[in-house]
PDB file of N, CA and C in Angstrom:
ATOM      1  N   UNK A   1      80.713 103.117  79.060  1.00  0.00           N
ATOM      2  CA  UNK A   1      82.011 103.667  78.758  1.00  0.00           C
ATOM      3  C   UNK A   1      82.777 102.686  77.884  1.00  0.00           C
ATOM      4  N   UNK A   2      83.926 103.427  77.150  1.00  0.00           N
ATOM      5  CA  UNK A   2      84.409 102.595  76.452  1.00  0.00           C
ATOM      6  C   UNK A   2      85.685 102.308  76.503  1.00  0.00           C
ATOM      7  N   UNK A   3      86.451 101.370  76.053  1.00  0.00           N
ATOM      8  CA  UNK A   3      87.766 101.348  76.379  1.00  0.00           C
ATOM      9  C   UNK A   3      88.876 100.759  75.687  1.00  0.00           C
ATOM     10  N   UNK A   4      89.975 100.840  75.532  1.00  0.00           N
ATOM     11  CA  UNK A   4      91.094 100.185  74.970  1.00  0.00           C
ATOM     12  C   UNK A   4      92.562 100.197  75.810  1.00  0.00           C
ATOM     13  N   UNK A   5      92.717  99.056  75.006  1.00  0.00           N
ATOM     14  CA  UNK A   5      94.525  98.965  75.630  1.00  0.00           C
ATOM     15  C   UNK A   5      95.160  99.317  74.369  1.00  0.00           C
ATOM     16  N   UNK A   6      96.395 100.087  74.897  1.00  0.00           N
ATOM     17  CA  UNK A   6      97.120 101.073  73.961  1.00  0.00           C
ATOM     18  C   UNK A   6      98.571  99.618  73.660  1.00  0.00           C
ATOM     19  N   UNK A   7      98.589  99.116  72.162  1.00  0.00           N
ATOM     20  CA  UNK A   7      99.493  98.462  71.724  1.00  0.00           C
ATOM     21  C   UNK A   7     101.182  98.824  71.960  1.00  0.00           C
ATOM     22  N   UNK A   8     101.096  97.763  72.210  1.00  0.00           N
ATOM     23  CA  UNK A   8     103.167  97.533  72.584  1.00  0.00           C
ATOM     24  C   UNK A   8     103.090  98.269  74.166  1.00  0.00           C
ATOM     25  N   UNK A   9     102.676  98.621  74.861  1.00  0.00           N
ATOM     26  CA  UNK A   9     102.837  99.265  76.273  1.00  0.00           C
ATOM     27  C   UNK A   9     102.146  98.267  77.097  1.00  0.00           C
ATOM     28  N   UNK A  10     102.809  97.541  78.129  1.00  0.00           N
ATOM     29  CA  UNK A  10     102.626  96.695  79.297  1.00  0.00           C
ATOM     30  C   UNK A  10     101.642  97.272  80.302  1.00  0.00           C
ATOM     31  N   UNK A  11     100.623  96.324  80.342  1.00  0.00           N
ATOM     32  CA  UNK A  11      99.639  96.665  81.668  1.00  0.00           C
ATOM     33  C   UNK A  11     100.194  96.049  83.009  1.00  0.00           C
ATOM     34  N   UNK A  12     100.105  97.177  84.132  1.00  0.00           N
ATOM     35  CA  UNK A  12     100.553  96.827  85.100  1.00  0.00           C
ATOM     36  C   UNK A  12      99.565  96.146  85.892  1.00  0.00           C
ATOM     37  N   UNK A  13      99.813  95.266  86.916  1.00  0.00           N
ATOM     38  CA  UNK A  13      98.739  94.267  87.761  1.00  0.00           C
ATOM     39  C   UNK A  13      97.680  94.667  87.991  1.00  0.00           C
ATOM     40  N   UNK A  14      97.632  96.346  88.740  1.00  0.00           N
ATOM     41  CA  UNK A  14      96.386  96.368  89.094  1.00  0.00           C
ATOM     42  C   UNK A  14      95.038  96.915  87.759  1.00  0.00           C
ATOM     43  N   UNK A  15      96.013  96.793  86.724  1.00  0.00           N
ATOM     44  CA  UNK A  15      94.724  96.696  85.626  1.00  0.00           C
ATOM     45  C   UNK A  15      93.120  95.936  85.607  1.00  0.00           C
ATOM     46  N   UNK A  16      93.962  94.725  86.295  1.00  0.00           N
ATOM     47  CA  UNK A  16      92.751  93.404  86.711  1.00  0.00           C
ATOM     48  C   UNK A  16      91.856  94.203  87.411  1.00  0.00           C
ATOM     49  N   UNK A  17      92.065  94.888  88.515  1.00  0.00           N
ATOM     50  CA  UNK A  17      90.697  95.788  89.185  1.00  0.00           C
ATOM     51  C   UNK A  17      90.106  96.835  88.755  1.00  0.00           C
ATOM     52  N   UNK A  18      90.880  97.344  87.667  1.00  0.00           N
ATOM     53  CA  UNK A  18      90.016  98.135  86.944  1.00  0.00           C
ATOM     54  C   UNK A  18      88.880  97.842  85.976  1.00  0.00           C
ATOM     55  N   UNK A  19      89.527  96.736  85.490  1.00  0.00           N
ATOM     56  CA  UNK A  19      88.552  95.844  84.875  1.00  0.00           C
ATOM     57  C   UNK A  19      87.425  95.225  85.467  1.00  0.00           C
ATOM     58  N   UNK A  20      87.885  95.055  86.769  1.00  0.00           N
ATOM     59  CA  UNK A  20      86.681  94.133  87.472  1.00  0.00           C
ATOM     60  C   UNK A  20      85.467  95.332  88.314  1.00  0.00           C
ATOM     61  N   UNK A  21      86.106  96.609  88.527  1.00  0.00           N
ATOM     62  CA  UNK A  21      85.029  97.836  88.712  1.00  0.00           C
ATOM     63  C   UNK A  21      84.631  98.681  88.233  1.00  0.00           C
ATOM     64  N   UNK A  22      85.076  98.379  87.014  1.00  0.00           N
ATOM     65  CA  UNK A  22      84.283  99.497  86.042  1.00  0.00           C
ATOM     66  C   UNK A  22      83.475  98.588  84.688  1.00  0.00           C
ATOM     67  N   UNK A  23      82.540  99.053  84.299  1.00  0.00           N
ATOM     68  CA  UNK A  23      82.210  98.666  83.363  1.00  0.00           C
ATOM     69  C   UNK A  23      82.265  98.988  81.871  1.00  0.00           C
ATOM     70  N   UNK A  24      82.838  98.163  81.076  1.00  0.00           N
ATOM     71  CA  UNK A  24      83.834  99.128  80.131  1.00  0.00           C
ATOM     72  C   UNK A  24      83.711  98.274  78.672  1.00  0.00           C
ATOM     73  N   UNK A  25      82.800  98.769  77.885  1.00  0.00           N
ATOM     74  CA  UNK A  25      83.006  98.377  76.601  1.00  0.00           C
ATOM     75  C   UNK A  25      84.421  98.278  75.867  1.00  0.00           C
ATOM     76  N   UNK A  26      85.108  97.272  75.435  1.00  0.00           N
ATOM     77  CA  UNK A  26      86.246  97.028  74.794  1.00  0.00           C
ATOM     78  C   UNK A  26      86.125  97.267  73.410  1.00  0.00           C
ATOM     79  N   UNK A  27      86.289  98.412  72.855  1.00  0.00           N
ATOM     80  CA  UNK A  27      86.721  98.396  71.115  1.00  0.00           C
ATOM     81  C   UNK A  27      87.945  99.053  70.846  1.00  0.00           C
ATOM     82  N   UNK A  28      88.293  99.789  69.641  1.00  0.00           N
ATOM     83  CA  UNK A  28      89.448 100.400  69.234  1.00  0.00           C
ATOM     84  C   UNK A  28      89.341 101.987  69.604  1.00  0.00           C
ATOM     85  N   UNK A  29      90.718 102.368  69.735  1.00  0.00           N
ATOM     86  CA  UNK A  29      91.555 103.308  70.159  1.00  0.00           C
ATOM     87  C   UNK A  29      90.648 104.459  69.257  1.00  0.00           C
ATOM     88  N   UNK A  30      90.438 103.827  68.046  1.00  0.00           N
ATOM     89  CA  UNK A  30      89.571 105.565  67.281  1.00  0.00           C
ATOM     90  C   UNK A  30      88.557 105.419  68.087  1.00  0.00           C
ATOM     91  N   UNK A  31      87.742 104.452  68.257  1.00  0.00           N
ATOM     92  CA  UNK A  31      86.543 104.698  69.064  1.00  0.00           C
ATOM     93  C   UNK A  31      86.413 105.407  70.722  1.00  0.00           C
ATOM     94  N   UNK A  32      87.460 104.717  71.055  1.00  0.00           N
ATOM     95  CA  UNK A  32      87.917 105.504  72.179  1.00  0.00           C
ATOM     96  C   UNK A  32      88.024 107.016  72.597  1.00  0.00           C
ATOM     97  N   UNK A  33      88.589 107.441  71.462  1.00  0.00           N
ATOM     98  CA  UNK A  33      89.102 108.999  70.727  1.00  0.00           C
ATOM     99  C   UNK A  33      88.211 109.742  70.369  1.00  0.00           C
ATOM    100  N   UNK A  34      86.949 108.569  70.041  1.00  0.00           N
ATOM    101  CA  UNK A  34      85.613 109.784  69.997  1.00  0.00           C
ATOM    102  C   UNK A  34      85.166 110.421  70.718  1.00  0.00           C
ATOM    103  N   UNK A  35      84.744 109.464  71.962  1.00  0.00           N
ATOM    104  CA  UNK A  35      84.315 110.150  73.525  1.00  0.00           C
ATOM    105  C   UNK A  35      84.648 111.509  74.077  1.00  0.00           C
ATOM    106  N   UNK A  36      83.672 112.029  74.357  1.00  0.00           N
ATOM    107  CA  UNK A  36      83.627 113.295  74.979  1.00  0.00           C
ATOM    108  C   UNK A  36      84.640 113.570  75.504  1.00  0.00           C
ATOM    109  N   UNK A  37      84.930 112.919  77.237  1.00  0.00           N
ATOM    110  CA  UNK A  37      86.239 112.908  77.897  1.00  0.00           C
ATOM    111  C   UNK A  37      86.864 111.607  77.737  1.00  0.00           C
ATOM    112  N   UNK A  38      88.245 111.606  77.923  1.00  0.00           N
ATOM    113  CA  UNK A  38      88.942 110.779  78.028  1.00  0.00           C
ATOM    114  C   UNK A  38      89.780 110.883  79.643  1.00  0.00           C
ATOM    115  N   UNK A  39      89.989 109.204  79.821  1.00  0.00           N
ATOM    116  CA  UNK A  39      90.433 109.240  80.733  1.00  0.00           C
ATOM    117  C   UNK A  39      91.964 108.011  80.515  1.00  0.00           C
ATOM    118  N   UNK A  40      92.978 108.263  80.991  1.00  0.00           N
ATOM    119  CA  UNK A  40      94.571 107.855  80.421  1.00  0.00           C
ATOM    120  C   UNK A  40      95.092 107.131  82.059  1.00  0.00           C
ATOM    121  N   UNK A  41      95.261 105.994  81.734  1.00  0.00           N
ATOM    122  CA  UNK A  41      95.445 104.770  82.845  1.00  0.00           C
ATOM    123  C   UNK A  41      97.128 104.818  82.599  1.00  0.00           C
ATOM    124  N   UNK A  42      98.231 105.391  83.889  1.00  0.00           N
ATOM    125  CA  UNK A  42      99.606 105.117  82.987  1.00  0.00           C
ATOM    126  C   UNK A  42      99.990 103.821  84.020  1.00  0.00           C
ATOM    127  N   UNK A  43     100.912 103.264  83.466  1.00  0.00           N
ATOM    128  CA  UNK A  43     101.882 101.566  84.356  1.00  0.00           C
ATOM    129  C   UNK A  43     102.158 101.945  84.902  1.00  0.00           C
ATOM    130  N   UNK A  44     103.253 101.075  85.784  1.00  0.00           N
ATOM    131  CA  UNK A  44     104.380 101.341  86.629  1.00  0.00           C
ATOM    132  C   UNK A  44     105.354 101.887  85.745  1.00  0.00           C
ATOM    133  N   UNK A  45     106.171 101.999  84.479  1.00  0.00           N
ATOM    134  CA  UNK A  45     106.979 102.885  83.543  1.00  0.00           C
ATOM    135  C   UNK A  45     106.456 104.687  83.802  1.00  0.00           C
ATOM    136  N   UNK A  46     105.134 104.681  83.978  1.00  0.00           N
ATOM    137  CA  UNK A  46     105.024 106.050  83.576  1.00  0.00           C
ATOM    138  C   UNK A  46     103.860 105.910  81.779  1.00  0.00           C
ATOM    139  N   UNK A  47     104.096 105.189  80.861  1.00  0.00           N
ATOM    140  CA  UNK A  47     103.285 105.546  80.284  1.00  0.00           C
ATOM    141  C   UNK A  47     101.776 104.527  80.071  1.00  0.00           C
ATOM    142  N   UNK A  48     100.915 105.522  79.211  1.00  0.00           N
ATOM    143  CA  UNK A  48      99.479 105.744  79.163  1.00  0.00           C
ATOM    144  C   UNK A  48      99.533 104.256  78.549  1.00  0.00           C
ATOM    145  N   UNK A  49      99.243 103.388  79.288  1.00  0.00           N
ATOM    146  CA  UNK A  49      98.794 101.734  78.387  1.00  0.00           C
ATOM    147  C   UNK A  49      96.892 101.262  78.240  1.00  0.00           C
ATOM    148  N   UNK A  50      96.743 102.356  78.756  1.00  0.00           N
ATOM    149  CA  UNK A  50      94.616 101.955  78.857  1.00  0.00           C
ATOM    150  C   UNK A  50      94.222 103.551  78.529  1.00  0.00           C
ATOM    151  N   UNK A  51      93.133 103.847  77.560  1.00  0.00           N
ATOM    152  CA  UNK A  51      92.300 104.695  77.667  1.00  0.00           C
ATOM    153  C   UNK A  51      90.884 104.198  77.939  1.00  0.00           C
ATOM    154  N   UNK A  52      90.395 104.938  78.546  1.00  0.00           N
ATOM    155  CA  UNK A  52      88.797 105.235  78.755  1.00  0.00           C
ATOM    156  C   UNK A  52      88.094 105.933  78.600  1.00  0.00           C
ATOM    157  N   UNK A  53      87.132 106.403  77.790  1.00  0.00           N
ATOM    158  CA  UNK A  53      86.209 106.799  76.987  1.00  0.00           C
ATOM    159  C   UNK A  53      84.225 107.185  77.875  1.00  0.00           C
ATOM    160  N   UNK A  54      84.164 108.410  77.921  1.00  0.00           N
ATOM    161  CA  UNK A  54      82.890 108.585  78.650  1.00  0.00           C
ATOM    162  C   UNK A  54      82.490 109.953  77.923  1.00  0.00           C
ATOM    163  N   UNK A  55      80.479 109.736  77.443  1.00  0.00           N
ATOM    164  CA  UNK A  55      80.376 110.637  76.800  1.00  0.00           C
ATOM    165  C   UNK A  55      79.447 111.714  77.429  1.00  0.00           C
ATOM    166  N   UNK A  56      79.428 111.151  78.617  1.00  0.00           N
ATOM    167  CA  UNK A  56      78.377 111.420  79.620  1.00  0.00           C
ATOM    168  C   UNK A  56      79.314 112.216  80.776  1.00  0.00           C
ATOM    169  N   UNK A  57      79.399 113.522  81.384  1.00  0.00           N
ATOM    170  CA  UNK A  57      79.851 114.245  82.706  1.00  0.00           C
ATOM    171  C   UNK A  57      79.753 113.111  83.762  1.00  0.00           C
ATOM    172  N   UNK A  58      78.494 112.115  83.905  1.00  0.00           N
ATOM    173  CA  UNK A  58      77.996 111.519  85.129  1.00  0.00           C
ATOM    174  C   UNK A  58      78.848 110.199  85.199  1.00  0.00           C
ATOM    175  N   UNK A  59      78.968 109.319  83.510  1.00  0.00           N
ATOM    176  CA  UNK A  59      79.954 108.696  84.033  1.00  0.00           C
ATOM    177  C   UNK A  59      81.634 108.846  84.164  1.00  0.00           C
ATOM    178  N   UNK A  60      81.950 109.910  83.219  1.00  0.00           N
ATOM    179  CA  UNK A  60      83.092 109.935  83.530  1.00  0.00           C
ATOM    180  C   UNK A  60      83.658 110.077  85.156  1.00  0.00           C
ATOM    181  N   UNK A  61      82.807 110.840  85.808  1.00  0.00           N
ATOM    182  CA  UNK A  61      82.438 110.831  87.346  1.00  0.00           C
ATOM    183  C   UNK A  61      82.680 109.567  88.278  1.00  0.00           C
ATOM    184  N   UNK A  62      81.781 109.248  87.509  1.00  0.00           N
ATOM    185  CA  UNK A  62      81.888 107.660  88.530  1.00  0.00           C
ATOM    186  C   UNK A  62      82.976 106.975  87.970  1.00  0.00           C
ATOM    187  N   UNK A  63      83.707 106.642  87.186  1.00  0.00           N
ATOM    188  CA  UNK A  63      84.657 106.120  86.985  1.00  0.00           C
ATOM    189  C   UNK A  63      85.900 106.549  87.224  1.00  0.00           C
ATOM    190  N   UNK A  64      85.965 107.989  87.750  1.00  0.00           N
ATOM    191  CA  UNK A  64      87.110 108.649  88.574  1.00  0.00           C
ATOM    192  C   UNK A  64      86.752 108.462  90.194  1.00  0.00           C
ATOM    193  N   UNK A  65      85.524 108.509  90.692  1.00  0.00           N
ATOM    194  CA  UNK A  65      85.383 107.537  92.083  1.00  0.00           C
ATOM    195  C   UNK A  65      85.662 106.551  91.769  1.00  0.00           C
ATOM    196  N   UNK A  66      85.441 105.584  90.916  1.00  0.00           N
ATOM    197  CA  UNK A  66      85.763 104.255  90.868  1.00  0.00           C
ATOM    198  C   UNK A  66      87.436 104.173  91.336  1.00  0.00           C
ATOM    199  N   UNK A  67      87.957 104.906  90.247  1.00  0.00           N
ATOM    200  CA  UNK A  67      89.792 104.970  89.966  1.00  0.00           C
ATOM    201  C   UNK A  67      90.268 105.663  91.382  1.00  0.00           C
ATOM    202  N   UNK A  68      89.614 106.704  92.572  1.00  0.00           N
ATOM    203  CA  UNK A  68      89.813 106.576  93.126  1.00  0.00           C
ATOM    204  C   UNK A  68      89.752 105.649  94.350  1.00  0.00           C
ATOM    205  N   UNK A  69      88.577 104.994  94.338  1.00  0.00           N
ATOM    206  CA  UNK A  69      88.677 104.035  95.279  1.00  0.00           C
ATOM    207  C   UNK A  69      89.661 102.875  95.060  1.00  0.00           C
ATOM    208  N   UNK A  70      89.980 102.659  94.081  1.00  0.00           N
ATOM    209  CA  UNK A  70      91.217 101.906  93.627  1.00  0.00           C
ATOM    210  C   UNK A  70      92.852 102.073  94.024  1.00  0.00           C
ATOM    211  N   UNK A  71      92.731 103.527  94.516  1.00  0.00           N
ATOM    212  CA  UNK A  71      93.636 104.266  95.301  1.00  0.00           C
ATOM    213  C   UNK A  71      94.698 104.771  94.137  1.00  0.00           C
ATOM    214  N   UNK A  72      94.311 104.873  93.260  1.00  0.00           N
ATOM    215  CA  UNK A  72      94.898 105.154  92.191  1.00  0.00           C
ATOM    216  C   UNK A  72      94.984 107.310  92.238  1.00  0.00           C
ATOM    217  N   UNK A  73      95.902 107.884  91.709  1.00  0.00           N
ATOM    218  CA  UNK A  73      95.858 109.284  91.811  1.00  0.00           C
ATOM    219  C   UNK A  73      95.931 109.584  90.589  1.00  0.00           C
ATOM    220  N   UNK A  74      94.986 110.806  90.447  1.00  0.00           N
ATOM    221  CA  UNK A  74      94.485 111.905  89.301  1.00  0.00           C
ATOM    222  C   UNK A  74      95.620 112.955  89.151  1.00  0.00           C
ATOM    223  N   UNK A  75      96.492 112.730  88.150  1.00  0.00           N
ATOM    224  CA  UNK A  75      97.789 113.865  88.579  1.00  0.00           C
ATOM    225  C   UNK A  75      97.148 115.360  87.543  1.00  0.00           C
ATOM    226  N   UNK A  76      95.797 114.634  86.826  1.00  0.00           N
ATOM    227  CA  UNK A  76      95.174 116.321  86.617  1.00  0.00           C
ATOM    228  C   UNK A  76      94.460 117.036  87.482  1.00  0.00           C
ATOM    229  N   UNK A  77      94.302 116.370  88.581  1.00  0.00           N
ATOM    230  CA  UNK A  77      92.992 116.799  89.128  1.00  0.00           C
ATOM    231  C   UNK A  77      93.348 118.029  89.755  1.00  0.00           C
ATOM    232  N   UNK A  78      94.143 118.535  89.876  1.00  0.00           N
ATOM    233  CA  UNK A  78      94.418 120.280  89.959  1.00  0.00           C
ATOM    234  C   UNK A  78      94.724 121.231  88.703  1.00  0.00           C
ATOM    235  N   UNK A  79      94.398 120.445  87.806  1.00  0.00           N
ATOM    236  CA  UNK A  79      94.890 120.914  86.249  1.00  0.00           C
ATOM    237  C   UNK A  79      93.469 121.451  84.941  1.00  0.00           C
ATOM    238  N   UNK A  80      93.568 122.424  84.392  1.00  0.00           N
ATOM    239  CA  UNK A  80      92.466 122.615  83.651  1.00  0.00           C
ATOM    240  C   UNK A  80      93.110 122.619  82.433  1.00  0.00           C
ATOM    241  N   UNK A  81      92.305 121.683  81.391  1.00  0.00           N
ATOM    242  CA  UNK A  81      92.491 121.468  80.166  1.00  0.00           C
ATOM    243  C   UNK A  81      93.073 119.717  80.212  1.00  0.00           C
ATOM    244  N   UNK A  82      93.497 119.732  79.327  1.00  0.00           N
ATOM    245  CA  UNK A  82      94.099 118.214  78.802  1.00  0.00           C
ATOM    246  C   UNK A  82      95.290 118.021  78.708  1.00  0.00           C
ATOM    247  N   UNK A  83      95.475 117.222  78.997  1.00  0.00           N
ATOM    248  CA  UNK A  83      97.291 116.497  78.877  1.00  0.00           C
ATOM    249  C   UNK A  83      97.271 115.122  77.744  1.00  0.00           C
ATOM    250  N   UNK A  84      98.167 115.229  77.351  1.00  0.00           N
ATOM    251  CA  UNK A  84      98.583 114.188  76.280  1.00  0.00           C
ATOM    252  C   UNK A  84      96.555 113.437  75.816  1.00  0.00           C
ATOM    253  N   UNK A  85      95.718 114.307  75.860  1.00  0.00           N
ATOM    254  CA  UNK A  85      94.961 114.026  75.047  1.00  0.00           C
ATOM    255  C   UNK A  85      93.792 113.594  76.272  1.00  0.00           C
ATOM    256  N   UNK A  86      94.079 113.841  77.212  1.00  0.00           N
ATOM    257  CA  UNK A  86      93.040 113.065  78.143  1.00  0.00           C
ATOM    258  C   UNK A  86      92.565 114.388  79.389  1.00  0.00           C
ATOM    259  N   UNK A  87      91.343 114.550  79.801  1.00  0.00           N
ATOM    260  CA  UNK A  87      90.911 114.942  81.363  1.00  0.00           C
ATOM    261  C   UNK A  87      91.085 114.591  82.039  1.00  0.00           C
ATOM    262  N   UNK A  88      91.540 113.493  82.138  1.00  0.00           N
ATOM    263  CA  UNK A  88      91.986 112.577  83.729  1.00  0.00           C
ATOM    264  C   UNK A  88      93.245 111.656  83.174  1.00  0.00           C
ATOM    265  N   UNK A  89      94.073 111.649  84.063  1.00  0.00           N
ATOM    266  CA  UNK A  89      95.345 110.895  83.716  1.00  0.00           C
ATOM    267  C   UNK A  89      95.779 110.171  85.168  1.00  0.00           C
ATOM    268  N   UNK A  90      95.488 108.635  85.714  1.00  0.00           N
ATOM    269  CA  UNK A  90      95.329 107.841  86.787  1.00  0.00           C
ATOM    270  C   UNK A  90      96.855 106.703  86.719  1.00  0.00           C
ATOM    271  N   UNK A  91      97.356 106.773  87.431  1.00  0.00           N
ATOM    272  CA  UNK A  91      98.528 106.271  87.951  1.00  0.00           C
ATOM    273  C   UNK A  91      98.303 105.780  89.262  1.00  0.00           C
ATOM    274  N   UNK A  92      99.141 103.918  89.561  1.00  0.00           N
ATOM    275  CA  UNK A  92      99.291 104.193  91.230  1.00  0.00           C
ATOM    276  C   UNK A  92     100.338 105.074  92.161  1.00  0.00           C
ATOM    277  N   UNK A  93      99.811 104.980  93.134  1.00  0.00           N
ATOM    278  CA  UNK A  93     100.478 106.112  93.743  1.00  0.00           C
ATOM    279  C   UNK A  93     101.942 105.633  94.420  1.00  0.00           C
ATOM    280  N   UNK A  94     102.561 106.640  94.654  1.00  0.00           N
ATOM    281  CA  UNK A  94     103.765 106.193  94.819  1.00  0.00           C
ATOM    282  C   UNK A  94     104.174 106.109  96.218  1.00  0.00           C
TER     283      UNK A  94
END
């Protein structure tokens, strides 16, 4: 999978564990944008500061178990289609 941090928008702390359980190629935002699904990491503000990139059904999968075991919540996951550009959109919970 692939991944980027979205410029001028602050990563919130628990970024560090996302990083440390997923495995995540680091390039640019177009590359990111290619990927099949996308998946949209927002801060504590509310907005999208990480995308993630999967071109594969299986991993985008595991990297939404991942994001959930992180205790992090899917505010699409009752939602069909895309929001601001992504299938999965992961926030901590409140």
């Amino acid at each position: 999978m692939k991944t980027t941090l979205i410029p001028g928008v602050a990563a919130p702390d628990f970024d560090k564990q996302i990083i440390t359980n997923l495995l995540l190629d680091h390039v640019t935002q177009e590359e990111v944008r290619q990927q099949k699904l996308l998946i949209g990491i927002r801060n504590d503000d509310g907005d999208i500061y990480r995308l993630i990139g999967a071109t594969k059904h299986n991993s985008f999968n595991n990297a939404i178990e991942e994001l959930f075991d992180l205790d992090l919540t899917d505010e699409l996951q009752d939602t069909e289609g895309t929001v601001e550009g992504c299938d999965a959109i992961f926030s901590a919970a409140e």
